[in-house]
C-alpha atoms as a PDB file:
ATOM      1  CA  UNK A   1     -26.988  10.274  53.111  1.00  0.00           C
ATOM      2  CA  UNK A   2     -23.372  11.126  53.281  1.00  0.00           C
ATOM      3  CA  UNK A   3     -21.897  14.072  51.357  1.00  0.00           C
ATOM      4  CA  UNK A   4     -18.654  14.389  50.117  1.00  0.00           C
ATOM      5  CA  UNK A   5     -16.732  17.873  48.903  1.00  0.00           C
ATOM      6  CA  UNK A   6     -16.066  18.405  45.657  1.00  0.00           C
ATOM      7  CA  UNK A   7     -13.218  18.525  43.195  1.00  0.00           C
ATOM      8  CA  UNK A   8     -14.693  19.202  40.114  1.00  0.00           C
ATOM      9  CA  UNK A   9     -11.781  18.708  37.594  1.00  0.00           C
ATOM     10  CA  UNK A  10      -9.213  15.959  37.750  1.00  0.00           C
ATOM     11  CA  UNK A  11      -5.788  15.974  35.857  1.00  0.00           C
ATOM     12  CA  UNK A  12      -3.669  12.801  36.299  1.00  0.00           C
ATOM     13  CA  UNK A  13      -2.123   9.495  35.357  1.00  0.00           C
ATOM     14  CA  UNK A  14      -3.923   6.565  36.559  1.00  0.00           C
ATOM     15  CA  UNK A  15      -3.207   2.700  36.291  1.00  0.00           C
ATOM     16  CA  UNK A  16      -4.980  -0.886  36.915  1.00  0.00           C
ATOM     17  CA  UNK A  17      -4.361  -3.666  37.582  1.00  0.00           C
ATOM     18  CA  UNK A  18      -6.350  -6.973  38.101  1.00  0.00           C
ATOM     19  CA  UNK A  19      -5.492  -9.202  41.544  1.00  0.00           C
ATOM     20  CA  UNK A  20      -6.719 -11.605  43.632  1.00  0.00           C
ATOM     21  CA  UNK A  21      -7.558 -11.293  47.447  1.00  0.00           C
ATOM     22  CA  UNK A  22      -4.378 -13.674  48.356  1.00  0.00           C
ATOM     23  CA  UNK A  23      -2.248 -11.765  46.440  1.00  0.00           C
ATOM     24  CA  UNK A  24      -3.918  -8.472  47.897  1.00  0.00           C
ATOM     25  CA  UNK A  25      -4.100  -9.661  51.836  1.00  0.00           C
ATOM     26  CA  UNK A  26      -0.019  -9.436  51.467  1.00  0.00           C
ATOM     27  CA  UNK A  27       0.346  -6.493  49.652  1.00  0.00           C
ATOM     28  CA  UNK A  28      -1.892  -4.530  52.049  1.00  0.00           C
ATOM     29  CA  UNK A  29       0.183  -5.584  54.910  1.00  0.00           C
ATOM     30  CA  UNK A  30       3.143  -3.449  53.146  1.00  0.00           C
ATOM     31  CA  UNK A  31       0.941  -0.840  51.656  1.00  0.00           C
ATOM     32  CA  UNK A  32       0.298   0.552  55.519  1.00  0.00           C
ATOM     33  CA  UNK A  33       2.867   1.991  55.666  1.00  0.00           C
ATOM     34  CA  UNK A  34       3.102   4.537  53.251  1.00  0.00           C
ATOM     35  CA  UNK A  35      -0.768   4.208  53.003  1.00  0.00           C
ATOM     36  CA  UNK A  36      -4.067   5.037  54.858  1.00  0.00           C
ATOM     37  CA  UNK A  37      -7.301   4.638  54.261  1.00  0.00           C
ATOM     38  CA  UNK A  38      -9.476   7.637  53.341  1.00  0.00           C
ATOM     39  CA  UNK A  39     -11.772   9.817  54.918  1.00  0.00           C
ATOM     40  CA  UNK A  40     -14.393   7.368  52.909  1.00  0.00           C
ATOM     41  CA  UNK A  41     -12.911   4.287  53.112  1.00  0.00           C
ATOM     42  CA  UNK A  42     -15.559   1.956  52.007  1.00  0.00           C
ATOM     43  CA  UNK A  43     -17.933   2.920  49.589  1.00  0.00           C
ATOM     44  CA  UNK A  44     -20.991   1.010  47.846  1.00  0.00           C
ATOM     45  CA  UNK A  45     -20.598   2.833  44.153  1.00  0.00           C
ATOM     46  CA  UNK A  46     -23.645   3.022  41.492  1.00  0.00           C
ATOM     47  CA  UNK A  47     -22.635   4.300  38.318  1.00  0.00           C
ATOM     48  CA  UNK A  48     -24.733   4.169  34.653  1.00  0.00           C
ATOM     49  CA  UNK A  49     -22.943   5.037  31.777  1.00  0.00           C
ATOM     50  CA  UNK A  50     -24.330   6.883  29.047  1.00  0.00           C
ATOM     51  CA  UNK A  51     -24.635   6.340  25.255  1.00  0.00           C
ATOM     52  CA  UNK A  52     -25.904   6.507  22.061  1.00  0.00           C
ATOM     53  CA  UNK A  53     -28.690   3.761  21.036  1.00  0.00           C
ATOM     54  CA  UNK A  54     -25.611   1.529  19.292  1.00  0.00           C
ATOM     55  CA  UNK A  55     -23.048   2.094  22.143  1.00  0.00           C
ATOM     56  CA  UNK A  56     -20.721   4.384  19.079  1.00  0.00           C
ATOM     57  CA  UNK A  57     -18.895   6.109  22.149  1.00  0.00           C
ATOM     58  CA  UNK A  58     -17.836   2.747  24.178  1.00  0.00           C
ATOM     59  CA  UNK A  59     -17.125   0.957  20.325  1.00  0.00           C
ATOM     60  CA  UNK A  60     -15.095   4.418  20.016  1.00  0.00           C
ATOM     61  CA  UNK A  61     -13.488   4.180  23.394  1.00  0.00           C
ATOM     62  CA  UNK A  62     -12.246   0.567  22.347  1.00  0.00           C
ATOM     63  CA  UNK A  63     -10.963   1.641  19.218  1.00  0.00           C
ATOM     64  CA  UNK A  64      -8.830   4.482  21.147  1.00  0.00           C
ATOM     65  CA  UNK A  65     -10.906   7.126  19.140  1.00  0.00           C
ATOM     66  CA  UNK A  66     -12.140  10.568  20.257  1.00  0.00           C
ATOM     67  CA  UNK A  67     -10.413  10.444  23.682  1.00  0.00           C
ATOM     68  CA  UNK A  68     -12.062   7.521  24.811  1.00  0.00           C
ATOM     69  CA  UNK A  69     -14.774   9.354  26.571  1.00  0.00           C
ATOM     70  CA  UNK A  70     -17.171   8.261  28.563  1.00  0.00           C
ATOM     71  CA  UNK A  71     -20.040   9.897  30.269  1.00  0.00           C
ATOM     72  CA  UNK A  72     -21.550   8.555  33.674  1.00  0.00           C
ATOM     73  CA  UNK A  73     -23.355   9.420  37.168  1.00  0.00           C
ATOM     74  CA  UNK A  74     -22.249   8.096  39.833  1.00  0.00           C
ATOM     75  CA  UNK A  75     -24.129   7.526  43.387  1.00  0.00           C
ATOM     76  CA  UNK A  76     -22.192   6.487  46.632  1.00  0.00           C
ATOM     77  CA  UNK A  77     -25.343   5.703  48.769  1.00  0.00           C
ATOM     78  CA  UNK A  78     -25.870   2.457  50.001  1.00  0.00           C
ATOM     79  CA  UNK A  79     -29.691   2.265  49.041  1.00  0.00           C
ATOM     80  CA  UNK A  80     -29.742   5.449  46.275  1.00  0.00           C
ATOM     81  CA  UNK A  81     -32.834   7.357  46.106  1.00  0.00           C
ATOM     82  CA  UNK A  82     -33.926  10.113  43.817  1.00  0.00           C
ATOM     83  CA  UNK A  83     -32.469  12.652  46.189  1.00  0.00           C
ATOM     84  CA  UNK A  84     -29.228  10.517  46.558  1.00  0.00           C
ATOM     85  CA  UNK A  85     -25.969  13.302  46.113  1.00  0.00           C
ATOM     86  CA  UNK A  86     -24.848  12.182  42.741  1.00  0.00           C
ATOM     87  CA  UNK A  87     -22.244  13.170  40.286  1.00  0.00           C
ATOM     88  CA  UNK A  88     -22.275  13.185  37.107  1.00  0.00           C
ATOM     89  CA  UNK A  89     -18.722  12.891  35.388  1.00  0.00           C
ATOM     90  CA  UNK A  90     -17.035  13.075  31.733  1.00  0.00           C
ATOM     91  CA  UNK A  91     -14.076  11.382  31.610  1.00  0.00           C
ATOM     92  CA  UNK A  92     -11.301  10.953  29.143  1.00  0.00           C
ATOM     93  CA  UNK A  93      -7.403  10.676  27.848  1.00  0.00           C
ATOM     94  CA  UNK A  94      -4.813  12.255  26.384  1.00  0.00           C
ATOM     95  CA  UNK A  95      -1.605  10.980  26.002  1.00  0.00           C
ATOM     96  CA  UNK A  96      -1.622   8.692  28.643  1.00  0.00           C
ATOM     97  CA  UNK A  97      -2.991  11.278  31.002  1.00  0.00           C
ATOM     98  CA  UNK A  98      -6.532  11.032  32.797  1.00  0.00           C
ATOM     99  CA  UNK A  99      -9.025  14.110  33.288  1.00  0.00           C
ATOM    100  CA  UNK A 100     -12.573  14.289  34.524  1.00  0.00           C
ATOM    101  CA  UNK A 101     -15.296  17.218  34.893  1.00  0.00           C
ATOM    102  CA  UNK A 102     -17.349  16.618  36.980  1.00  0.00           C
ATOM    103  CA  UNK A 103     -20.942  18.195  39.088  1.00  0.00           C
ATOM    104  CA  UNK A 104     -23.288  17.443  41.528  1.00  0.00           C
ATOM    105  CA  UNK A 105     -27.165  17.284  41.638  1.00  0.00           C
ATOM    106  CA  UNK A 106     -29.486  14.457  41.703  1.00  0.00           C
ATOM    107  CA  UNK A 107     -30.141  11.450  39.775  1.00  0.00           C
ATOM    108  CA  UNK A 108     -32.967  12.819  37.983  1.00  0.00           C
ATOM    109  CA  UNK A 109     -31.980  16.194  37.430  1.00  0.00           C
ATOM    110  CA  UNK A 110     -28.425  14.621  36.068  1.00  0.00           C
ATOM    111  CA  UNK A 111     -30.405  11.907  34.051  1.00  0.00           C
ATOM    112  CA  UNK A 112     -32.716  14.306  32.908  1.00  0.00           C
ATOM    113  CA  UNK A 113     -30.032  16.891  31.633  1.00  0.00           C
ATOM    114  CA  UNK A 114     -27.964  14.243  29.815  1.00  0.00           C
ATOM    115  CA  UNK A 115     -30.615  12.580  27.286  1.00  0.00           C
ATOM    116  CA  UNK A 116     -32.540  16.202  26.617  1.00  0.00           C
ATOM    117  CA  UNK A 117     -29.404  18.492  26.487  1.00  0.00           C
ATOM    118  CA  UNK A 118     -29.372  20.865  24.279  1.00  0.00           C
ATOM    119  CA  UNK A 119     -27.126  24.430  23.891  1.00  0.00           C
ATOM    120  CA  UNK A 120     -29.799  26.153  26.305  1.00  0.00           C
ATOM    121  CA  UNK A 121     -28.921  23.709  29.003  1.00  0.00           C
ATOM    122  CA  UNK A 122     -29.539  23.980  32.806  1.00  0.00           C
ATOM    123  CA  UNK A 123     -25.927  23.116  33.926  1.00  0.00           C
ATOM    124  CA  UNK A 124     -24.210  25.602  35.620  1.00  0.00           C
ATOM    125  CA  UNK A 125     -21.039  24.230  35.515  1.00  0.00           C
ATOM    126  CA  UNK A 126     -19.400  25.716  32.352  1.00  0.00           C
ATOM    127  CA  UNK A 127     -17.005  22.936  31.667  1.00  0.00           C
ATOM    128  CA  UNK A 128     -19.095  19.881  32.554  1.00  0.00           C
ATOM    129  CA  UNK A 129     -21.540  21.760  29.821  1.00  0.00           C
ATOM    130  CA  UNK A 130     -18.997  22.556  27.201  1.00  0.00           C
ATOM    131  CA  UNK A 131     -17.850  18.787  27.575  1.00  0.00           C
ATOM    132  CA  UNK A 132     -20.960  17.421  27.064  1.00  0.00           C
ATOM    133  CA  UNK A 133     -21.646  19.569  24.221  1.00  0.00           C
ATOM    134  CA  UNK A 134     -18.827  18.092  22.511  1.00  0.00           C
ATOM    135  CA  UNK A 135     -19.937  14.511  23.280  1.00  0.00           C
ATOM    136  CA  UNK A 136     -23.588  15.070  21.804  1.00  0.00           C
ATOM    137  CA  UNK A 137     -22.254  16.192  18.755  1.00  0.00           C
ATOM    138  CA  UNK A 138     -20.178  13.877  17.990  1.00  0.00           C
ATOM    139  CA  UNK A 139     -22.999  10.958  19.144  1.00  0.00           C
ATOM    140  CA  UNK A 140     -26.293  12.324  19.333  1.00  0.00           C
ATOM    141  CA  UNK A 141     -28.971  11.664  21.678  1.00  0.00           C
ATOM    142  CA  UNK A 142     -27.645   9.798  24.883  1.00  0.00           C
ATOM    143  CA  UNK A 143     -29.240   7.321  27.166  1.00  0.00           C
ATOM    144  CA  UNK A 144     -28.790   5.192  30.561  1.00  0.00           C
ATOM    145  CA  UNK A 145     -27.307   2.672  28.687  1.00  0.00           C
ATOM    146  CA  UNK A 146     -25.414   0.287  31.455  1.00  0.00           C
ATOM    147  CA  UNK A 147     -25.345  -0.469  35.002  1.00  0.00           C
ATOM    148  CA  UNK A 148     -22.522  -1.116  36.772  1.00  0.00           C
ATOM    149  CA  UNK A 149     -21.867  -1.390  40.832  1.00  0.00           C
ATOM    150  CA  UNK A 150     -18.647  -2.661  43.004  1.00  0.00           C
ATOM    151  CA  UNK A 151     -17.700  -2.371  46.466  1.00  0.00           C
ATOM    152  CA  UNK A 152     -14.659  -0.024  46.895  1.00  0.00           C
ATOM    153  CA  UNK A 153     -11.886   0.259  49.458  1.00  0.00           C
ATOM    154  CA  UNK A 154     -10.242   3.554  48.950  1.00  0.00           C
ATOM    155  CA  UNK A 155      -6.418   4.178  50.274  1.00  0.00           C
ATOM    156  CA  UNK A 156      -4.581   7.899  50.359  1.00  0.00           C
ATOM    157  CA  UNK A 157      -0.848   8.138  51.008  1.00  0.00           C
ATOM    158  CA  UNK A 158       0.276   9.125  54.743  1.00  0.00           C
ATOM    159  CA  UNK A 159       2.754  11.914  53.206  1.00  0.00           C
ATOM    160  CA  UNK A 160       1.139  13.063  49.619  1.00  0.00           C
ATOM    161  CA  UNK A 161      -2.614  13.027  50.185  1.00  0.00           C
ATOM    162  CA  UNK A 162      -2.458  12.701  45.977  1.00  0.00           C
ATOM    163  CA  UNK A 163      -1.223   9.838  45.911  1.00  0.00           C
ATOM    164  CA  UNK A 164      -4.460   7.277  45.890  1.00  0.00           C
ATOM    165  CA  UNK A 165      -5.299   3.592  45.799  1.00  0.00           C
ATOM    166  CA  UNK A 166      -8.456   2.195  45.542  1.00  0.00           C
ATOM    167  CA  UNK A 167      -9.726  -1.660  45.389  1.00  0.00           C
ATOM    168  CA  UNK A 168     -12.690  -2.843  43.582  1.00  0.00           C
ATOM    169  CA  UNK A 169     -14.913  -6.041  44.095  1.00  0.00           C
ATOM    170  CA  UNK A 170     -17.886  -7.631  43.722  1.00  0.00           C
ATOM    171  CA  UNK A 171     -18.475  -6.016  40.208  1.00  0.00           C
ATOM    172  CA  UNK A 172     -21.953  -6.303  38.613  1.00  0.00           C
ATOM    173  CA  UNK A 173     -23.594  -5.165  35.313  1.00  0.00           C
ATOM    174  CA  UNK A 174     -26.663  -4.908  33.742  1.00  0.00           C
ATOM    175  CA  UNK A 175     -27.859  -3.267  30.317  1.00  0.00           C
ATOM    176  CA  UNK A 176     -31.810  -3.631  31.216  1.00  0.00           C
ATOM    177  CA  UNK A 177     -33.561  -1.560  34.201  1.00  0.00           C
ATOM    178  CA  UNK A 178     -30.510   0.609  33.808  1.00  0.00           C
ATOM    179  CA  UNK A 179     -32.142   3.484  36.451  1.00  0.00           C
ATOM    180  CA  UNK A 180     -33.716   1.533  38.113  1.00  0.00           C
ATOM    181  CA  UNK A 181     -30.546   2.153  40.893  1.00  0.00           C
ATOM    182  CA  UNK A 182     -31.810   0.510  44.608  1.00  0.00           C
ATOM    183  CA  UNK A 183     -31.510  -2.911  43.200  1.00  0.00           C
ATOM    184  CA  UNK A 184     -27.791  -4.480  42.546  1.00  0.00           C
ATOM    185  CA  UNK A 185     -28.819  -7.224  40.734  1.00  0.00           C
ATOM    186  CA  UNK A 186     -26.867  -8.113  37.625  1.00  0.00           C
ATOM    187  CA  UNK A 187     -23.981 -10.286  35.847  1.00  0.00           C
ATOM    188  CA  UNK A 188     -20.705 -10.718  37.765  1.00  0.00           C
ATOM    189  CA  UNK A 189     -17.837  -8.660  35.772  1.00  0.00           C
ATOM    190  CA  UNK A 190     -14.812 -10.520  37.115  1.00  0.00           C
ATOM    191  CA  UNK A 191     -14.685 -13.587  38.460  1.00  0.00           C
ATOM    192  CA  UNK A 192     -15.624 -13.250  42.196  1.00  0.00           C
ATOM    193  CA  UNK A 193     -12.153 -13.753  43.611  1.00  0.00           C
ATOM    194  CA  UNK A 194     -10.465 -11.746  41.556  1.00  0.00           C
ATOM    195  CA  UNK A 195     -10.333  -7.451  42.360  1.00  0.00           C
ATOM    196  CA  UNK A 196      -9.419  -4.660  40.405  1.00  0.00           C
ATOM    197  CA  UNK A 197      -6.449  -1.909  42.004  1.00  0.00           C
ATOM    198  CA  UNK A 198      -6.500   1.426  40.559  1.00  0.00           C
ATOM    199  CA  UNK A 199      -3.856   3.748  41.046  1.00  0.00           C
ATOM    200  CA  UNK A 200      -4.058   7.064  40.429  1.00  0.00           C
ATOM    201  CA  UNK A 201      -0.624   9.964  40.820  1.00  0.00           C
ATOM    202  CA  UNK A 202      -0.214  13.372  39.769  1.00  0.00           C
ATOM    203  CA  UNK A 203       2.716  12.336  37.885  1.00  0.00           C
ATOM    204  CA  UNK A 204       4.537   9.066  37.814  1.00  0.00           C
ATOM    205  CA  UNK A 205       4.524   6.291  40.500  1.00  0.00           C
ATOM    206  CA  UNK A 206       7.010   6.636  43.723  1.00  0.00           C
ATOM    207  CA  UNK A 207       9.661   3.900  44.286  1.00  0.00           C
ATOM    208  CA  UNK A 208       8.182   2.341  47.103  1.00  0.00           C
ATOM    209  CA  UNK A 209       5.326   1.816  45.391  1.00  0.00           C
ATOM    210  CA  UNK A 210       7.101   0.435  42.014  1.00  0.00           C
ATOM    211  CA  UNK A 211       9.277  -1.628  44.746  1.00  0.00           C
ATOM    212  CA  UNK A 212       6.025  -3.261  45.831  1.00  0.00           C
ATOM    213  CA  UNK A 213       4.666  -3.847  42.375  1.00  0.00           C
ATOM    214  CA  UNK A 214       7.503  -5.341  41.734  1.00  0.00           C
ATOM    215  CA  UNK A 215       7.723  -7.464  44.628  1.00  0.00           C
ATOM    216  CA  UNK A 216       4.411  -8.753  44.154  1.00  0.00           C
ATOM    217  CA  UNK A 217       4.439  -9.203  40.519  1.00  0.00           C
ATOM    218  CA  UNK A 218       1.396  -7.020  40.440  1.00  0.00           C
ATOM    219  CA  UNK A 219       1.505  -5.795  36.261  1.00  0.00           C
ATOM    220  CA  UNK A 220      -0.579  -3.311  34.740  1.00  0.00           C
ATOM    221  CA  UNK A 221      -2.930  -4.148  33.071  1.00  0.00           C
ATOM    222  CA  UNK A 222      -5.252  -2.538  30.114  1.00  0.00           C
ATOM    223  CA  UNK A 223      -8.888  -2.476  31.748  1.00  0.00           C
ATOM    224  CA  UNK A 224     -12.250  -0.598  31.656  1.00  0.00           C
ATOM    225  CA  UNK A 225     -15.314  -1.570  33.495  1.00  0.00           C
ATOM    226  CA  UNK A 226     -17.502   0.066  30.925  1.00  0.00           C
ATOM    227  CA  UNK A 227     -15.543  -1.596  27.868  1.00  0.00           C
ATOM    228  CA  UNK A 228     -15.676  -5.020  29.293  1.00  0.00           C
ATOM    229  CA  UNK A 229     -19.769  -4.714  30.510  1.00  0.00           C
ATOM    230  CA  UNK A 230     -20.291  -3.892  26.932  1.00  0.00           C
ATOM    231  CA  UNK A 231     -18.141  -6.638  25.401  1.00  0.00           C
ATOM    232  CA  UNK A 232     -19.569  -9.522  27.837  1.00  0.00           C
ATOM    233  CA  UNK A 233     -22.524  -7.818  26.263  1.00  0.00           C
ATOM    234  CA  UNK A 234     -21.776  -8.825  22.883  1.00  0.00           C
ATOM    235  CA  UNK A 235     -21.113 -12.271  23.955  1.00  0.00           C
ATOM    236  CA  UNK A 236     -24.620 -12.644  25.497  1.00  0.00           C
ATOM    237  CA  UNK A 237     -26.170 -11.356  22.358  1.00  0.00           C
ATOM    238  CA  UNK A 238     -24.211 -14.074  20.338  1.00  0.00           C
ATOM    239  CA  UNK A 239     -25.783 -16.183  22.190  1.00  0.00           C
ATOM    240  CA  UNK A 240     -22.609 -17.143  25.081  1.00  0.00           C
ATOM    241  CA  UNK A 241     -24.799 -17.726  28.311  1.00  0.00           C
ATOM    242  CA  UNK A 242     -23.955 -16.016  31.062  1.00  0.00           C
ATOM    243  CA  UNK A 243     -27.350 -16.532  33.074  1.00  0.00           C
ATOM    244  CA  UNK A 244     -25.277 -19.177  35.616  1.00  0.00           C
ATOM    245  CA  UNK A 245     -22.891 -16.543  37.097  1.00  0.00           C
ATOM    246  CA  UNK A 246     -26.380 -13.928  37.363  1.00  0.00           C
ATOM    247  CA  UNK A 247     -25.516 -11.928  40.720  1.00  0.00           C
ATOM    248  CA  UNK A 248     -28.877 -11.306  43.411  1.00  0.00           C
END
């Protein structure tokens, strides 16, 4: 098990964008050189959201409401175990800006402290506790409601360590056998060749990288992993098959 230091609260502006791996195999040749890969440069990621029993935060979150927070845990191993290092992370935005509080523990001491929290919590983290506080108010009783892994390639820049770029593939999802994390089976949430780049800056995007946006005609784009599990989702429940694009 590999474990990585901690920042536990995040301020910034962050932006995606949806590509495919032509379009990305070019870009990358340009990228090196303002850009190098990170300490952890590939990384299998495990993350299950939380929510209430009718998914009010995520229908919340679409709607632009309350922040648009969202509550996961999140597992870099490989093969996770119950004493995998996980984190488990509230995110949302304000005015266009992203933060995240965030701890580390286990996956069954995080699991266990998100769906029987209460004001005479075990978190030590005063933030992380305050922010979940706020969350179970507003929705009540959460639960390991969604599954969602990818395959990430993470870049820093060579000058401003802040500035950071990371690619995202082979998304799956699942809403049944949420904790159950060593197996990745699941539905595909892109098409396979397509990837999703996330940028994230402390304040607004250098030239060079706007130059190579541009250059690329790489546009930003609206998109949540979470919000579009949930919605393909929907369409499964209203009866849209999705069983020929299941992912073993």
């Amino acid at each position: 098990m590999t474990t990585r230091t901690i920042q536990q609260q995040f301020k910034r502006k962050e932006s995606k964008y949806i590509l495919d791996e032509k379009i990305f195999a070019q870009f990358k040749k340009e990228l090196s050189q303002y850009m190098i890969e990170d300490q952890f440069a590939n990384s299998t990621i495990s993350n299950v959201y939380f929510d209430n029993e009718d998914f009010d935060m995520i229908q919340d979150a679409l709607a632009k409401r309350n922040g648009r927070e969202k509550v996961r845990m999140r597992i870099y191993d490989a093969i996770p175990s119950q004493t995998s290092q996980a984190f488990l992370e509230i995110k949302k935005k304000l005015d266009d800006v992203g933060y995240k509080y965030r701890l580390v523990s286990t996956p069954t001491s995080i699991a266990h402290d998100v769906e029987y929290f209460s004001e005479k919590n075990n978190i030590m983290d005063t933030k992380v506790s305050s922010e979940l506080q706020h969350v179970v108010q507003r929705y009540g009783k959460l639960r390991p409601k969604m599954y969602i892994y990818y395959d990430r390639l993470s870049y820093r820049g060579k000058t401003d360590h802040h500035i950071r770029l990371t690619i995202d593939q082979n998304l799956v999802f699942r809403d049944s056998e949420v904790m159950l994390l060593q197996k990745k089976f699941g539905f595909p949430l892109l098409p396979k060749q397509l990837m999703i780049m996330e940028i994230k800056v402390p304040n607004q995007l250098p030239n060079w990288l706007l130059n190579l946006l541009e250059k690329y005609q790489i546009e930003q784009q609206s998109f949540s992993k979470y919000s579009t599990a949930y919605q393909l989702r929907q369409d499964m429940m209203k009866g849209v098959s999705l069983a020929n694009r299941l992912i073993f």
